[in-house]
PDB file of N, CA and C in Angstrom:
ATOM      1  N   UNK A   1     -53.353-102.164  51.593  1.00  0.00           N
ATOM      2  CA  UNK A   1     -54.787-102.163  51.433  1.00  0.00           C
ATOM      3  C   UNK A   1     -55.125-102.095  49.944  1.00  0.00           C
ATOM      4  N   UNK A   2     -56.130-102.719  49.378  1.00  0.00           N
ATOM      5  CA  UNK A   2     -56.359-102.897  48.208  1.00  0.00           C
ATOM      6  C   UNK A   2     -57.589-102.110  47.972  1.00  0.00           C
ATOM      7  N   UNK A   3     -57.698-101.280  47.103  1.00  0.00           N
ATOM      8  CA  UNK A   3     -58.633-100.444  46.803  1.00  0.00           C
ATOM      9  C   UNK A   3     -59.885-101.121  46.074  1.00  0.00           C
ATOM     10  N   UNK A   4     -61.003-100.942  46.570  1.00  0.00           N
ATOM     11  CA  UNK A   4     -62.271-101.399  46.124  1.00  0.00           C
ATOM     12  C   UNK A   4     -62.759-101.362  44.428  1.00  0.00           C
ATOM     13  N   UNK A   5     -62.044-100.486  43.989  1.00  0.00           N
ATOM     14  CA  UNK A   5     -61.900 -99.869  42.515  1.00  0.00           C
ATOM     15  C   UNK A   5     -61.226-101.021  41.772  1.00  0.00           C
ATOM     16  N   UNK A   6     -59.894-101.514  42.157  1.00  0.00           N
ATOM     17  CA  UNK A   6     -59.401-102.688  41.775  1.00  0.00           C
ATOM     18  C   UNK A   6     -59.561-104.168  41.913  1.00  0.00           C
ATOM     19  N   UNK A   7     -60.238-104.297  43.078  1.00  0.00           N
ATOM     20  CA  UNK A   7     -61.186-105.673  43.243  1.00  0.00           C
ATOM     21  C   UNK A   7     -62.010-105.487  42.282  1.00  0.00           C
ATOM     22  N   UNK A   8     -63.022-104.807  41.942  1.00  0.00           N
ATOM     23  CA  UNK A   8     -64.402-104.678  40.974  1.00  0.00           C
ATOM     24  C   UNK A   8     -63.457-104.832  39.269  1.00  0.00           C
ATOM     25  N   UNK A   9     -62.455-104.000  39.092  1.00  0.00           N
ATOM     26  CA  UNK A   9     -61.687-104.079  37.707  1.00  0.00           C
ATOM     27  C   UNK A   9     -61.395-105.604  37.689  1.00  0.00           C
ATOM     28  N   UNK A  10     -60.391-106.189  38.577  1.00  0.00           N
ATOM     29  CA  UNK A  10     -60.180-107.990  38.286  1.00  0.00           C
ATOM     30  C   UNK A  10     -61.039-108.717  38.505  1.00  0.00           C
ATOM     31  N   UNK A  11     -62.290-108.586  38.848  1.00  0.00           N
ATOM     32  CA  UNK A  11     -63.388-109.249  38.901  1.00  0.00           C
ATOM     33  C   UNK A  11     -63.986-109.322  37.739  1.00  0.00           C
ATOM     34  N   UNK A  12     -64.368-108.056  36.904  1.00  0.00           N
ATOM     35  CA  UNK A  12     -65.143-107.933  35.599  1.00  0.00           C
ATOM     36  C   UNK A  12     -64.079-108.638  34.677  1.00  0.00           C
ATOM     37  N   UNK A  13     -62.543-108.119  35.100  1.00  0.00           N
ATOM     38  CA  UNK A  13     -61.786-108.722  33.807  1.00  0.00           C
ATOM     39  C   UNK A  13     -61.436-110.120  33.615  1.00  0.00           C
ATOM     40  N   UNK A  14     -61.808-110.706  35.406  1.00  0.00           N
ATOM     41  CA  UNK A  14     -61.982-112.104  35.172  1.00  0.00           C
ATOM     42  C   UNK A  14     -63.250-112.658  34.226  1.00  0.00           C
ATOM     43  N   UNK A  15     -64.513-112.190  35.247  1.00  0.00           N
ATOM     44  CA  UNK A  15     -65.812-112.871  34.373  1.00  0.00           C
ATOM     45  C   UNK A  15     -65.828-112.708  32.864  1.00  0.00           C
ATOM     46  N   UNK A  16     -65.136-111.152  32.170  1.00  0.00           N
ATOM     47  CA  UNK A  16     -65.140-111.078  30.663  1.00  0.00           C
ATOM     48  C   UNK A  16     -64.387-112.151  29.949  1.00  0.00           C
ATOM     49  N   UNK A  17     -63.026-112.471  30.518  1.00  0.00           N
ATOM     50  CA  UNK A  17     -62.038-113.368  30.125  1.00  0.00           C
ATOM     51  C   UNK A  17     -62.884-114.490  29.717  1.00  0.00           C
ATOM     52  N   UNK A  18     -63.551-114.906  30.259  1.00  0.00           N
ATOM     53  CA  UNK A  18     -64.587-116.355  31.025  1.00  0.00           C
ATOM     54  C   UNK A  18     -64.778-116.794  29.682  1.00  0.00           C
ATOM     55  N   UNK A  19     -65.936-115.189  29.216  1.00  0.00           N
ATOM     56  CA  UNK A  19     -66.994-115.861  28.315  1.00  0.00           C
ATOM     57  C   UNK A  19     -66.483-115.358  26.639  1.00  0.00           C
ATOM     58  N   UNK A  20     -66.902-116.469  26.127  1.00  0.00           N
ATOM     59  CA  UNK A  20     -66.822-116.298  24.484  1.00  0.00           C
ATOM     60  C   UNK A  20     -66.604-115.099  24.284  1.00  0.00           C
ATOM     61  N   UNK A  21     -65.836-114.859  23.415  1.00  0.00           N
ATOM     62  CA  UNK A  21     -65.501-113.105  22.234  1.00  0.00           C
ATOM     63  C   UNK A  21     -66.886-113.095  21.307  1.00  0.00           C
ATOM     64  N   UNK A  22     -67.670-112.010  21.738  1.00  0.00           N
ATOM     65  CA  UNK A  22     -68.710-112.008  21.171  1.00  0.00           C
ATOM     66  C   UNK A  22     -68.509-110.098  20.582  1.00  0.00           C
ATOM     67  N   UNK A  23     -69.977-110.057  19.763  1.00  0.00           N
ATOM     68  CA  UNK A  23     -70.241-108.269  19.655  1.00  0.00           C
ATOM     69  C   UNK A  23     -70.408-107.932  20.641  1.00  0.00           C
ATOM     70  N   UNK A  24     -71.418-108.309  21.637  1.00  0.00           N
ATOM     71  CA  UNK A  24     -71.690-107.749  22.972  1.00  0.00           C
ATOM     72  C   UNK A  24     -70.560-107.427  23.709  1.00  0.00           C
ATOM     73  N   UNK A  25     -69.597-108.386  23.841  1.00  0.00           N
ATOM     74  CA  UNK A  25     -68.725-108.403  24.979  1.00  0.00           C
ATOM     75  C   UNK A  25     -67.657-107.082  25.014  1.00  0.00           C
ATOM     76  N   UNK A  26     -67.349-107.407  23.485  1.00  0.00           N
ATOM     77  CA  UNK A  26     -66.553-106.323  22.756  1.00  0.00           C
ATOM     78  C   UNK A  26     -66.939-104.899  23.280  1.00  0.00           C
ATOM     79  N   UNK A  27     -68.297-104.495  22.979  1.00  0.00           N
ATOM     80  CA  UNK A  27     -69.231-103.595  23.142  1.00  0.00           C
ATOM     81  C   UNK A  27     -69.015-102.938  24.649  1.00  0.00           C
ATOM     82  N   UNK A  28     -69.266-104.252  25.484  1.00  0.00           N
ATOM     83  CA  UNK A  28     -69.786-104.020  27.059  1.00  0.00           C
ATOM     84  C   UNK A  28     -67.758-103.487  27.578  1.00  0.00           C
ATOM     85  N   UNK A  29     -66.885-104.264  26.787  1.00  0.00           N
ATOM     86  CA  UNK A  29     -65.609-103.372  27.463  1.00  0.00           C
ATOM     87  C   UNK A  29     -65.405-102.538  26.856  1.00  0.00           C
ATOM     88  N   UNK A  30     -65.804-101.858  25.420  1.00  0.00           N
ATOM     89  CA  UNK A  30     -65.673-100.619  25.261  1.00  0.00           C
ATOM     90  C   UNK A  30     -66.230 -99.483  26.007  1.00  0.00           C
ATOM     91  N   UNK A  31     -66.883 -99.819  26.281  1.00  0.00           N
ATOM     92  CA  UNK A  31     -67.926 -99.079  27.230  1.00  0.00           C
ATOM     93  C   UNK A  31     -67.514 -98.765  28.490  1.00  0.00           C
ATOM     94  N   UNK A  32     -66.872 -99.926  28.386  1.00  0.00           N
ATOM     95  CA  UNK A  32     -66.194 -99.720  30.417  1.00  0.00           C
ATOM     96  C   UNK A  32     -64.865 -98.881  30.180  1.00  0.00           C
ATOM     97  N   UNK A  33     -64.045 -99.262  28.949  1.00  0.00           N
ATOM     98  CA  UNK A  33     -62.699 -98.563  29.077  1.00  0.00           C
ATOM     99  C   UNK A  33     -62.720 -97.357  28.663  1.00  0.00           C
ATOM    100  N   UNK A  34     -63.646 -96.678  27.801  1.00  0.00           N
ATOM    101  CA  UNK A  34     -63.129 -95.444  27.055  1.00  0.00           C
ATOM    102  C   UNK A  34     -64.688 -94.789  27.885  1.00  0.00           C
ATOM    103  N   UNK A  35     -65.778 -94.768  28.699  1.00  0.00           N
ATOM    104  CA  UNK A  35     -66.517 -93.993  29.455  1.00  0.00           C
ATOM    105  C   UNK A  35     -67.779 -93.892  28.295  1.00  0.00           C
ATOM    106  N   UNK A  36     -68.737 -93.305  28.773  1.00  0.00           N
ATOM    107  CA  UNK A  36     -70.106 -93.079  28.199  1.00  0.00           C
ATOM    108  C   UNK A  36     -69.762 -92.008  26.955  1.00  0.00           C
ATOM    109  N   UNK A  37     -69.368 -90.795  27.387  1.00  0.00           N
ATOM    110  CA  UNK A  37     -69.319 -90.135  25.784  1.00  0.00           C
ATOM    111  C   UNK A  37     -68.737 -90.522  24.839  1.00  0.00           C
ATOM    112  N   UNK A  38     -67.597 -91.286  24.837  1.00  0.00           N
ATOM    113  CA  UNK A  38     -67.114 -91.654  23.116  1.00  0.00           C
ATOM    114  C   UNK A  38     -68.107 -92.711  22.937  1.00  0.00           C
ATOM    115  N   UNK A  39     -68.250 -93.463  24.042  1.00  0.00           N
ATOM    116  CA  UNK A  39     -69.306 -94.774  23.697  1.00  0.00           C
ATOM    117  C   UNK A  39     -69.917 -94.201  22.796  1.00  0.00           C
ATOM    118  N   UNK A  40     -71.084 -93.359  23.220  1.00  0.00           N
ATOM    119  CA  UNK A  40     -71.933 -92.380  22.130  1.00  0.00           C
ATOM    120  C   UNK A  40     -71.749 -92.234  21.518  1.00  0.00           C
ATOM    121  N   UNK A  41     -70.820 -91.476  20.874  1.00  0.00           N
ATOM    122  CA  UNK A  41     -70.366 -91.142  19.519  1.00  0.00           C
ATOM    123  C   UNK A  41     -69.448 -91.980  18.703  1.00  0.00           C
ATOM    124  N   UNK A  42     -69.520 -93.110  19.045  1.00  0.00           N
ATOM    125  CA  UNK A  42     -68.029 -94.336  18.010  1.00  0.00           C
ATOM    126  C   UNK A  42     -69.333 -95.529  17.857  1.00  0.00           C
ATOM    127  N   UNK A  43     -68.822 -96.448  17.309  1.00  0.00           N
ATOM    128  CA  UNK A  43     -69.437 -97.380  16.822  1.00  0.00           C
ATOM    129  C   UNK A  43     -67.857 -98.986  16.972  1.00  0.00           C
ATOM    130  N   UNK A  44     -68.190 -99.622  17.768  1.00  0.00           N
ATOM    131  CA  UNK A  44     -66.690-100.897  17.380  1.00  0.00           C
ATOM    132  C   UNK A  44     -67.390-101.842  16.778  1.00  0.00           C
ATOM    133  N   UNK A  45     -66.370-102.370  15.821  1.00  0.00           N
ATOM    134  CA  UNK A  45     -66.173-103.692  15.608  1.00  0.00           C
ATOM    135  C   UNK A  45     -64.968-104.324  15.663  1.00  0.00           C
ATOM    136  N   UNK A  46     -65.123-106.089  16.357  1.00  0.00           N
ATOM    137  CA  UNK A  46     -63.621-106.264  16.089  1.00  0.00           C
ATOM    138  C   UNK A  46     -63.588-108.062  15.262  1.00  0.00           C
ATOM    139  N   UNK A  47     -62.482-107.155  13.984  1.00  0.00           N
ATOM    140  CA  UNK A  47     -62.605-108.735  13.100  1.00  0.00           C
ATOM    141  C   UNK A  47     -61.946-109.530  13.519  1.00  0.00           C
ATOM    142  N   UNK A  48     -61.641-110.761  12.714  1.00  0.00           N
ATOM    143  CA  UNK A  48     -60.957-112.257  12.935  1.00  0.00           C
ATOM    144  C   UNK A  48     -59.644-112.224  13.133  1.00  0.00           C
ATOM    145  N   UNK A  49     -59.302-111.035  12.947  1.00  0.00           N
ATOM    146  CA  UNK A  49     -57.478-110.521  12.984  1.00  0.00           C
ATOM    147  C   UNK A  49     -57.680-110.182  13.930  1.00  0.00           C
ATOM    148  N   UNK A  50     -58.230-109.264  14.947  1.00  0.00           N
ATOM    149  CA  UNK A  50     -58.164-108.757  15.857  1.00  0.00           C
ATOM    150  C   UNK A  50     -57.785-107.518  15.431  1.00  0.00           C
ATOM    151  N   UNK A  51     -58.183-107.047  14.460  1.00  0.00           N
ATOM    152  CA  UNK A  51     -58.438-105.295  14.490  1.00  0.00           C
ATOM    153  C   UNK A  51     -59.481-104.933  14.766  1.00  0.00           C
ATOM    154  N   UNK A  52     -59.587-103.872  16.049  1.00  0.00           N
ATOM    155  CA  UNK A  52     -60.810-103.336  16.384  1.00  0.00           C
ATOM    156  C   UNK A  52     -60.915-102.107  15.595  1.00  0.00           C
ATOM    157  N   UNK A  53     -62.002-101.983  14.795  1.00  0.00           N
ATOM    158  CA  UNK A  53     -62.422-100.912  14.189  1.00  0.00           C
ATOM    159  C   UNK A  53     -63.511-100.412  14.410  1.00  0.00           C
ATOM    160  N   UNK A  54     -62.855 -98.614  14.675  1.00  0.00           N
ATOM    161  CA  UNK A  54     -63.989 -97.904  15.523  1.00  0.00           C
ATOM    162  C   UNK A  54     -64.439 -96.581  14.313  1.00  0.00           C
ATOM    163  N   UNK A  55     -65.691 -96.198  14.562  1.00  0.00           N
ATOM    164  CA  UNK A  55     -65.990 -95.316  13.697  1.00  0.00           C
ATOM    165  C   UNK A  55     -66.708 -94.517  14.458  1.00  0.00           C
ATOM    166  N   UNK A  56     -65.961 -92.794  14.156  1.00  0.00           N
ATOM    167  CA  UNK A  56     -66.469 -91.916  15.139  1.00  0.00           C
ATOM    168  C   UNK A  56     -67.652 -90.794  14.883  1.00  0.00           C
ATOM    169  N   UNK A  57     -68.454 -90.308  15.240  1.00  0.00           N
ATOM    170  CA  UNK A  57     -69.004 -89.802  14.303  1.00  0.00           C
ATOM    171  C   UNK A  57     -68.290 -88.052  14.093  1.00  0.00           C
ATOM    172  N   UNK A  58     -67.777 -87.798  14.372  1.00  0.00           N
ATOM    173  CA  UNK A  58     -66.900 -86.711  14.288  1.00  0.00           C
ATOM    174  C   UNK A  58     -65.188 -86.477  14.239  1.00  0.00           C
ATOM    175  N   UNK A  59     -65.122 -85.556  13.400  1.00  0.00           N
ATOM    176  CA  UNK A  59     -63.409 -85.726  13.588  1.00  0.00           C
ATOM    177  C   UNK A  59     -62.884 -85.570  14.965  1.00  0.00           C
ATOM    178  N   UNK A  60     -63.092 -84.372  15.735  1.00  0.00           N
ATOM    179  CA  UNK A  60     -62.740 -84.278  17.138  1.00  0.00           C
ATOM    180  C   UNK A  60     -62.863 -85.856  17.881  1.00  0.00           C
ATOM    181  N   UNK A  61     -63.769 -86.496  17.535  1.00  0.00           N
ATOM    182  CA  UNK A  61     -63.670 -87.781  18.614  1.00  0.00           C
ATOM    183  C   UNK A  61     -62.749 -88.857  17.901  1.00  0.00           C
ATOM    184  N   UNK A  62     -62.875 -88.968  16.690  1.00  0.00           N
ATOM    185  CA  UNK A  62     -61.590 -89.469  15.545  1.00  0.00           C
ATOM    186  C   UNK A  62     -60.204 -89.230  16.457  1.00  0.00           C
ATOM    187  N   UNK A  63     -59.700 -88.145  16.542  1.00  0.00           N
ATOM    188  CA  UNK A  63     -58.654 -87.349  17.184  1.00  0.00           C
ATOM    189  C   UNK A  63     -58.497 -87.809  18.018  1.00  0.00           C
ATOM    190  N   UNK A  64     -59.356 -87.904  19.492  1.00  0.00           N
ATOM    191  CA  UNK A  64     -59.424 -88.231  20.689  1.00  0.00           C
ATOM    192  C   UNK A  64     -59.212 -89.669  20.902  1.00  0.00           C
ATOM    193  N   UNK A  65     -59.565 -90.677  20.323  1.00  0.00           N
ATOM    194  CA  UNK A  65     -59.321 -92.155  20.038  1.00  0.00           C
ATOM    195  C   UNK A  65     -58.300 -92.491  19.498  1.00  0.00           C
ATOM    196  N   UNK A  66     -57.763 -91.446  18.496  1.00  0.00           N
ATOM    197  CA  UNK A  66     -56.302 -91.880  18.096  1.00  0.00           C
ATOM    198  C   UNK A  66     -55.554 -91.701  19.032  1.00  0.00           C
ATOM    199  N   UNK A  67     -55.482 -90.457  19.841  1.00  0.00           N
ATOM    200  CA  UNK A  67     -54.829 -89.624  20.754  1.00  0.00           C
ATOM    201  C   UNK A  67     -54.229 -90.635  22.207  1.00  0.00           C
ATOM    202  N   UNK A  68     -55.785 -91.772  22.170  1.00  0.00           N
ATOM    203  CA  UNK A  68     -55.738 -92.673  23.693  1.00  0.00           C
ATOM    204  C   UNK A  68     -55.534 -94.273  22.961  1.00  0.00           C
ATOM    205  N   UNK A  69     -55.145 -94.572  21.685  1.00  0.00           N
ATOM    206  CA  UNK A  69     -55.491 -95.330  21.363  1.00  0.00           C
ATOM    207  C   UNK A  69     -54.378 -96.439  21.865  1.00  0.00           C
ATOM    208  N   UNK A  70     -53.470 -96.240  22.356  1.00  0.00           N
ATOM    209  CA  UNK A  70     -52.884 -97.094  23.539  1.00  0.00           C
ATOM    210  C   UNK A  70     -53.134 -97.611  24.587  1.00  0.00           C
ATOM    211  N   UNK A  71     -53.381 -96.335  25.173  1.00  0.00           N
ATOM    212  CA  UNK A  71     -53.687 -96.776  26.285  1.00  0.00           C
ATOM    213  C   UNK A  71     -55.667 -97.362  26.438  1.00  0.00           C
ATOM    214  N   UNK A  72     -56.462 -97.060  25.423  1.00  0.00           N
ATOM    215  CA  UNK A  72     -57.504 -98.212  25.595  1.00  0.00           C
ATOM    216  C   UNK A  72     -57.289 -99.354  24.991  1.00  0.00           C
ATOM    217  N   UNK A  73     -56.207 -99.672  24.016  1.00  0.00           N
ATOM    218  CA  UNK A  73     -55.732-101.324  23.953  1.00  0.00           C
ATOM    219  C   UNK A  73     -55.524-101.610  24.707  1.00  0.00           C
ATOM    220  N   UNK A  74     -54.591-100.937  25.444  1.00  0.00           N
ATOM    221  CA  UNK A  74     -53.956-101.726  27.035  1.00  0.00           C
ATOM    222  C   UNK A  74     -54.925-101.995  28.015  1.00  0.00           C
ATOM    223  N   UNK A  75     -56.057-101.609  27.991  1.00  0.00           N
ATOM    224  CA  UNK A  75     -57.214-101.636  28.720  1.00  0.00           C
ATOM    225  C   UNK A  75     -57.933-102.466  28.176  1.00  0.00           C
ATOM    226  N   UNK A  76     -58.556-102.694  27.019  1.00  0.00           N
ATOM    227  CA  UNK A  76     -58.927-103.734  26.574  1.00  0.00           C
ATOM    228  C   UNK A  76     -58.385-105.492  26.492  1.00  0.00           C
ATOM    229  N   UNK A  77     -57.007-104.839  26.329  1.00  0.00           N
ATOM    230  CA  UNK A  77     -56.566-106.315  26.443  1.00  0.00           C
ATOM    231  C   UNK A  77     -56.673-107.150  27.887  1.00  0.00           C
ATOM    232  N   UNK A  78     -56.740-105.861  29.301  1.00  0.00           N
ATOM    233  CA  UNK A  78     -56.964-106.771  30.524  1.00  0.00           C
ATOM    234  C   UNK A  78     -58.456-106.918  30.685  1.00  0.00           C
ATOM    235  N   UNK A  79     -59.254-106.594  29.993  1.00  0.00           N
ATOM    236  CA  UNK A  79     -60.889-106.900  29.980  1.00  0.00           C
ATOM    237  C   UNK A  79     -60.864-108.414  28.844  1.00  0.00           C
ATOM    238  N   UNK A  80     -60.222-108.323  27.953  1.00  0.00           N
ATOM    239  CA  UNK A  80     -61.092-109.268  26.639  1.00  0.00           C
ATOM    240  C   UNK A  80     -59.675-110.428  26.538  1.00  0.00           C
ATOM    241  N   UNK A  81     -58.266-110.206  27.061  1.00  0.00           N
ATOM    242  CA  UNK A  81     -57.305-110.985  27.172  1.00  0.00           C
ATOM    243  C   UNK A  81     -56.473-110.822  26.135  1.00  0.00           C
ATOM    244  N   UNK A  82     -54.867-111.069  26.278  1.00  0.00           N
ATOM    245  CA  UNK A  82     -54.293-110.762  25.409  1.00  0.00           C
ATOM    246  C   UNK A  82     -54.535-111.755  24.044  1.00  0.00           C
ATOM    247  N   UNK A  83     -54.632-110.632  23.019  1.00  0.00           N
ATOM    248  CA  UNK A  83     -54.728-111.653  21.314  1.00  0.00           C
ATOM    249  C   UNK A  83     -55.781-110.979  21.219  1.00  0.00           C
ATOM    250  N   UNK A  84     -56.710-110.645  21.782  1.00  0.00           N
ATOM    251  CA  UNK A  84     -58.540-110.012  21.339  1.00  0.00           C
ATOM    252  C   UNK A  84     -58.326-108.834  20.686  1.00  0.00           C
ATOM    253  N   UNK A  85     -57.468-108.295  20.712  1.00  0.00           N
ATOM    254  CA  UNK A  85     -57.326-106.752  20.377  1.00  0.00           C
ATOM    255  C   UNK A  85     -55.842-106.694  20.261  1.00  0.00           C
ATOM    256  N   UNK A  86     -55.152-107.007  19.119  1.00  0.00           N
ATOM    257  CA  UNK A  86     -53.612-106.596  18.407  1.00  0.00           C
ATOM    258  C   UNK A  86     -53.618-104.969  17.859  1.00  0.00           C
ATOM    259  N   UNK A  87     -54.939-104.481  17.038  1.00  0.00           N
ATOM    260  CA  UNK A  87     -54.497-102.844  16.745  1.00  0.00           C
ATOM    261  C   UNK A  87     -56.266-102.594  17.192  1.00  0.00           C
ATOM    262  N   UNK A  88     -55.740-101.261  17.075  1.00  0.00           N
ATOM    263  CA  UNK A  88     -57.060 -99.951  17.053  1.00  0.00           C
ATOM    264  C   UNK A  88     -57.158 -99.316  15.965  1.00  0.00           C
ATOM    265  N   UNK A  89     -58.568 -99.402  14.304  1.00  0.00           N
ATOM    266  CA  UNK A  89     -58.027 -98.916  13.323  1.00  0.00           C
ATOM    267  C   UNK A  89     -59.140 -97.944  13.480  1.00  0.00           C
ATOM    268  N   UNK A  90     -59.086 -96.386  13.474  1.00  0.00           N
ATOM    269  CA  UNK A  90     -59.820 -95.733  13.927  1.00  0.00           C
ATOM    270  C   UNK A  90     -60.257 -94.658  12.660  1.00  0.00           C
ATOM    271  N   UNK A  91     -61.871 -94.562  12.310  1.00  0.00           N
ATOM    272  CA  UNK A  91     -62.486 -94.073  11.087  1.00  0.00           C
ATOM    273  C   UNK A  91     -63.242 -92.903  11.564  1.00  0.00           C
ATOM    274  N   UNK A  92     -63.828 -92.141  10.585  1.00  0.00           N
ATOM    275  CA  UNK A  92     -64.637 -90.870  11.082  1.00  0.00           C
ATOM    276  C   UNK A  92     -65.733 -91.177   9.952  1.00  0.00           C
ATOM    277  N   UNK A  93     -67.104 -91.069  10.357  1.00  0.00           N
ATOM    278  CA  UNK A  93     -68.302 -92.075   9.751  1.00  0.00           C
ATOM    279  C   UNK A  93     -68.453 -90.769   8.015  1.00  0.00           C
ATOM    280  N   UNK A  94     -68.610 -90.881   7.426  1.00  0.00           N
ATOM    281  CA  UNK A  94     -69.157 -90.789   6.313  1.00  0.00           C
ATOM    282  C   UNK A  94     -70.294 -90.172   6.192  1.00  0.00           C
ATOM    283  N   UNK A  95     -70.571 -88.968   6.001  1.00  0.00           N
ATOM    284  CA  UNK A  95     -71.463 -88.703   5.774  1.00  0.00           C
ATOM    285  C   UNK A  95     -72.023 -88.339   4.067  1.00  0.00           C
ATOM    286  N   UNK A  96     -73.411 -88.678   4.139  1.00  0.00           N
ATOM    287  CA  UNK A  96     -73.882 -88.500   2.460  1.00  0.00           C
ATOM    288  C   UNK A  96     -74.545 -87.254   1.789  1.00  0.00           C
TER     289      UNK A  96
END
């Protein structure tokens, strides 16, 4: 029996595959892989190399992203496809 949880995961990671590598898209699987609170507190971008660079606004969440930062590549790469995401370079925002 196939769990309903995993139909809905290869479904999204099909339709994401689909469409163009955009900010949004990037955005919309960060969101799905790492949950609503780091969402909140990080910021991604991902350049032409395929380094996604995240900026946290705190060291504790800095920590916490380094800590998973495998295993949400590995998650990202079945949302955005392999090559979209080669590293995770992970920053803590600057304050003035």
């Amino acid at each position: 029996m196939i769990h309903t949880r995993e139909v809905a995961a290869r479904a999204v990671a099909e339709m994401l595959q689909r469409q163009p590598l955009s900010a949004a898209k990037v955005r919309f699987a960060w969101v799905t892989v790492v949950g609503a609170a780091i969402a909140r507190a990080t910021a991604v971008k991902l350049d032409g190399a395929g380094t996604l660079h995240v900026t946290t606004e705190t060291g504790p969440w800095r920590r916490e992203v380094q800590r998973s930062a495998h295993t949400i590549e590995r998650r990202l790469v079945e949302l955005l496809g392999s090559g979209a995401v080669r590293r995770i370079l992970v920053t803590e925002k600057r304050t003035s």
